[in-house]
Protein backbone atom coordinates (compact mmCIF):
# COMPACT_ATOMS: atom_id res chain seq x y z
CA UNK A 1 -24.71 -9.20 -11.03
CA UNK A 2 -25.48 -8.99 -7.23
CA UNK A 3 -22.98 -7.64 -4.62
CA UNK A 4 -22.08 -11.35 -3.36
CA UNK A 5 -21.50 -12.17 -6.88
CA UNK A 6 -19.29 -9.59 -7.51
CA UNK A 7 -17.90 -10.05 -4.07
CA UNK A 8 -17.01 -13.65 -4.43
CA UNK A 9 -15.44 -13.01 -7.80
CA UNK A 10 -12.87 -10.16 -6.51
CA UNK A 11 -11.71 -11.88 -3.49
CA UNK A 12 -10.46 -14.83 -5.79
CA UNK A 13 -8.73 -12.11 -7.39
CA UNK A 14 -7.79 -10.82 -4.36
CA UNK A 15 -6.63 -14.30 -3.04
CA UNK A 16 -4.21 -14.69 -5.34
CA UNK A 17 -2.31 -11.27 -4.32
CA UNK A 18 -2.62 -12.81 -0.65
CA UNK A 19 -0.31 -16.27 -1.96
CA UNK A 20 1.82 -13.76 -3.37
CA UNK A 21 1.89 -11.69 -0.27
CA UNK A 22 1.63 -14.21 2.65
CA UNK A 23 1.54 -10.36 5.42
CA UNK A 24 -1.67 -9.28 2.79
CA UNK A 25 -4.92 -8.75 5.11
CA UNK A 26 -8.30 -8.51 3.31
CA UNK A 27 -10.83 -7.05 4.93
CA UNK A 28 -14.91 -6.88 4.45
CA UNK A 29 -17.04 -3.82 5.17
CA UNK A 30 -13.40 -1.38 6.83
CA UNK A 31 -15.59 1.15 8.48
CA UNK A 32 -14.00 5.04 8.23
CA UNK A 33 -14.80 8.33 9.93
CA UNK A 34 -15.94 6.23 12.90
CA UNK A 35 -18.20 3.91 10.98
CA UNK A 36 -19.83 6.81 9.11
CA UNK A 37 -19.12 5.28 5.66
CA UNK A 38 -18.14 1.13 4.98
CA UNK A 39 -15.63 0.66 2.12
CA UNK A 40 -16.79 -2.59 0.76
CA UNK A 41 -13.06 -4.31 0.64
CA UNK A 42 -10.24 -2.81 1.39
CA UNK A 43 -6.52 -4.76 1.17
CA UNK A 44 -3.70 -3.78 3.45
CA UNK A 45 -0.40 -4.68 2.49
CA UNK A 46 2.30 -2.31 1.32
CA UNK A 47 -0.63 -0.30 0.60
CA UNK A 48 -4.24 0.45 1.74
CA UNK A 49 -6.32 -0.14 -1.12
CA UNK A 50 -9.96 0.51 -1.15
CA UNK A 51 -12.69 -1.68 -2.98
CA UNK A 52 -16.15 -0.20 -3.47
CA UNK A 53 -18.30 -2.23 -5.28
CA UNK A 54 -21.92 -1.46 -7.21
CA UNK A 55 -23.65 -4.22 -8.07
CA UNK A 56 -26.43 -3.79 -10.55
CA UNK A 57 -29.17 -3.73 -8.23
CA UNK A 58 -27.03 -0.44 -6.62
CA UNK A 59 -27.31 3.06 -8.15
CA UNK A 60 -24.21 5.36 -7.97
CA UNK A 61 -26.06 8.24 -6.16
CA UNK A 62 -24.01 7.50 -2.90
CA UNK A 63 -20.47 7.41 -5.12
CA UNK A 64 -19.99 11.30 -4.89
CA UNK A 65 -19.78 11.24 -0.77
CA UNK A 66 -18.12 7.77 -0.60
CA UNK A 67 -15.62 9.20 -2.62
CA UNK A 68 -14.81 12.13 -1.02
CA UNK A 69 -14.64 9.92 2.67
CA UNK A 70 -12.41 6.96 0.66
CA UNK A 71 -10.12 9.57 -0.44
CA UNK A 72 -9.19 10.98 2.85
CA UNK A 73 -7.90 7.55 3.61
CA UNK A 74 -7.12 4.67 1.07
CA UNK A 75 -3.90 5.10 -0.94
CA UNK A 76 -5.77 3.76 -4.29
CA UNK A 77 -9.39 3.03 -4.89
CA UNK A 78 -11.26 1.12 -7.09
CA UNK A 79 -14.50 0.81 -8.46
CA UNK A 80 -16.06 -2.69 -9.31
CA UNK A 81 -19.16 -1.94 -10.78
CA UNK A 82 -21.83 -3.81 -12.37
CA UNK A 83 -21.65 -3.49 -16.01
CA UNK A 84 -24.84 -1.44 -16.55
CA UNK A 85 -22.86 1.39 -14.55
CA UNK A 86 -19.36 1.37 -16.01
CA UNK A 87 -20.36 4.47 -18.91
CA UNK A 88 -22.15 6.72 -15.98
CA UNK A 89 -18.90 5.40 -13.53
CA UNK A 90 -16.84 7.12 -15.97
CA UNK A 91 -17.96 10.37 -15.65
CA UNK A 92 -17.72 10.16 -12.13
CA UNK A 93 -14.54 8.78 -11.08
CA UNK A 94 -11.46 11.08 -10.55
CA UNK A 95 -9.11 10.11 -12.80
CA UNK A 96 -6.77 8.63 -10.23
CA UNK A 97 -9.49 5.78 -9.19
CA UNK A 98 -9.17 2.30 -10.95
CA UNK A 99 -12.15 1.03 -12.60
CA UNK A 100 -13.50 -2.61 -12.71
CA UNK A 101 -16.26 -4.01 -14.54
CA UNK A 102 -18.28 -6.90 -13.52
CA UNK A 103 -20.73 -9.10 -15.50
CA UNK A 104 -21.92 -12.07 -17.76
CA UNK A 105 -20.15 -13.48 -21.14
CA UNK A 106 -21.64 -16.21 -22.00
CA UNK A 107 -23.30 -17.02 -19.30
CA UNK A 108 -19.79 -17.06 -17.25
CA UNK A 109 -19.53 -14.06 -14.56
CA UNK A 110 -16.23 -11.98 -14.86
CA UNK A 111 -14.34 -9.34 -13.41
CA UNK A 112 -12.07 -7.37 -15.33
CA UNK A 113 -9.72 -3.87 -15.14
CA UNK A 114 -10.36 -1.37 -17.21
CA UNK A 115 -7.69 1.04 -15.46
CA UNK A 116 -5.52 0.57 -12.97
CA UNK A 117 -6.09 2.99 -9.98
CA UNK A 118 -3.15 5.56 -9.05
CA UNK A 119 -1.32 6.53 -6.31
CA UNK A 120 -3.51 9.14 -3.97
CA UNK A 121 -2.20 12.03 -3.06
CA UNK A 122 -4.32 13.50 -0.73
CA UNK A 123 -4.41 11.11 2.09
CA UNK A 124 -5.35 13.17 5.47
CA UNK A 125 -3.13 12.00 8.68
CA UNK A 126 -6.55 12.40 10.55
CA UNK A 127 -8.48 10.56 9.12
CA UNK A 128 -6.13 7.59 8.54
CA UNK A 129 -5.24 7.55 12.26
CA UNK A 130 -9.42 7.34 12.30
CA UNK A 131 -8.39 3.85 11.72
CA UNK A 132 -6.87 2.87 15.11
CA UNK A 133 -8.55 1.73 18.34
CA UNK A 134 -8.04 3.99 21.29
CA UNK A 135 -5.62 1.41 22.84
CA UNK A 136 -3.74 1.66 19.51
CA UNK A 137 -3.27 4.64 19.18
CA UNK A 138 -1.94 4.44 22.60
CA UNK A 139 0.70 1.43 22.11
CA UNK A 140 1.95 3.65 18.90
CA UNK A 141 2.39 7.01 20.80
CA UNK A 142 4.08 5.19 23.49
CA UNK A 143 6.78 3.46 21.35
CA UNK A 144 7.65 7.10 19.53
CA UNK A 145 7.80 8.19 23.39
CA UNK A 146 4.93 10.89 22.53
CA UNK A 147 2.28 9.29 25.34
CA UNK A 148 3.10 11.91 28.22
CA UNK A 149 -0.17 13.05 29.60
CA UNK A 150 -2.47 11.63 26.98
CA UNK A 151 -3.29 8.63 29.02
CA UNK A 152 -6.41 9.45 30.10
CA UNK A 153 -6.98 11.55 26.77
CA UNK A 154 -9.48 10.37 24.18
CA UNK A 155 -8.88 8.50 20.73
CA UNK A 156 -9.49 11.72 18.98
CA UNK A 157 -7.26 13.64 20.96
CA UNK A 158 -4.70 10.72 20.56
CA UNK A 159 -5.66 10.61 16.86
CA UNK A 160 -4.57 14.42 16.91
CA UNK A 161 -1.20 13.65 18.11
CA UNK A 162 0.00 11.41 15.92
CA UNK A 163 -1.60 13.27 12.85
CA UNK A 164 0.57 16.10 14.01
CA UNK A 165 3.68 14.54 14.99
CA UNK A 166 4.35 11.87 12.22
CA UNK A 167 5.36 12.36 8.78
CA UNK A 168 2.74 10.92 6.49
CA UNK A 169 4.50 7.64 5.56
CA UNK A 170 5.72 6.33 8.77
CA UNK A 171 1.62 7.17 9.90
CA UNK A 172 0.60 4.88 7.02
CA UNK A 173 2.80 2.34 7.59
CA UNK A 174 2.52 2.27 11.24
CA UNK A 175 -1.49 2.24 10.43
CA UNK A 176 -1.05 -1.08 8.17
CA UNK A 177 1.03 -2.83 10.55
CA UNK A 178 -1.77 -2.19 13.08
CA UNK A 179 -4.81 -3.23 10.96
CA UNK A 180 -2.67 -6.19 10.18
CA UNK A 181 -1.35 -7.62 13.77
CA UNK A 182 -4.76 -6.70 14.92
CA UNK A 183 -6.57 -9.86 16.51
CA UNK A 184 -10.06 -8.57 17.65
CA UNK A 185 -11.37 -8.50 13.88
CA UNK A 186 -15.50 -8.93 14.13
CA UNK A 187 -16.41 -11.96 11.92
């Protein structure tokens, strides 16, 4: 299967978490580390969940160093992959990651979960804040009164602050309410 193929078939998956959680935000191509590395899908609700999907045209040469970006920010990833790389996928993924596989039967495309992803435990406040716009990252510091001479500062000394300052949870739900009151999404 091709990545739009596999695409299409996870976000009707996907759409039926959104009816079920009306605040869910799906987004296509969430790029990390300042656009360094793309996660293919990633789903922001109570969560940030990370989709990376390898179609069968794909090889999983890249998977090593997406991984180790993904992991510095998404609270649970998952693999789709294309059938032909679901036995090499295994020996990859940490065991933490969810696996998906995606293919034919019958001349009928499915998705379908092999394992559920876990919880990640090693998200990195940096990186996460990564996720803001400057003017974000602003609007937050000012509301936990921590803005006092960072004005004129950039986002990665902003980024800084609030890495430093917040406890982990509050930064990743603050983070998800951003993504998802954002309005200046590219389309």
């Amino acid at each position: 299967m091709n990545d739009l193929e596999i695409r299409t078939l996870l976000h009707c998956d996907l759409i039926k978490l959104r009816l079920s959680d009306p605040s869910t935000l799906i987004i296509d191509e969430l790029g990390i580390f300042e656009g360094s590395f793309r996660i293919d899908v990633a789903v922001v609700n109570g969560s940030l969940h990370g989709f990376e999907i390898k179609s069968a045209g794909d090889n999983l040469d890249r998977l090593p160093s997406q991984q180790a970006a993904y992991n510095k920010v998404f609270d649970r990833l998952t693999l789709v992959a294309d059938e032909h790389h679901v036995t090499q996928a295994m020996k990859i993924l940490p065991p933490w990651w969810g696996l998906t596989v995606a293919g034919m039967r019958n001349g009928v495309p499915y998705v379908e979960e092999l394992w559920q992803p876990r919880m990640n435990n090693a998200v990195d406040p940096y990186a996460l804040c990564q996720l803001l716009w400057r003017d974000e990252a602003l609007k937050i510091l000012a509301r936990k009164k921590m803005s006092a001479g960072l004005w004129s500062k950039s986002r990665k000394v902003m980024w800084r602050k609030l890495a430093k300052e917040l406890e982990l949870e509050e930064l990743k739900l603050l983070v998800r309410e951003t993504l998802k009151n954002r309005s200046g999404w590219r389309k």
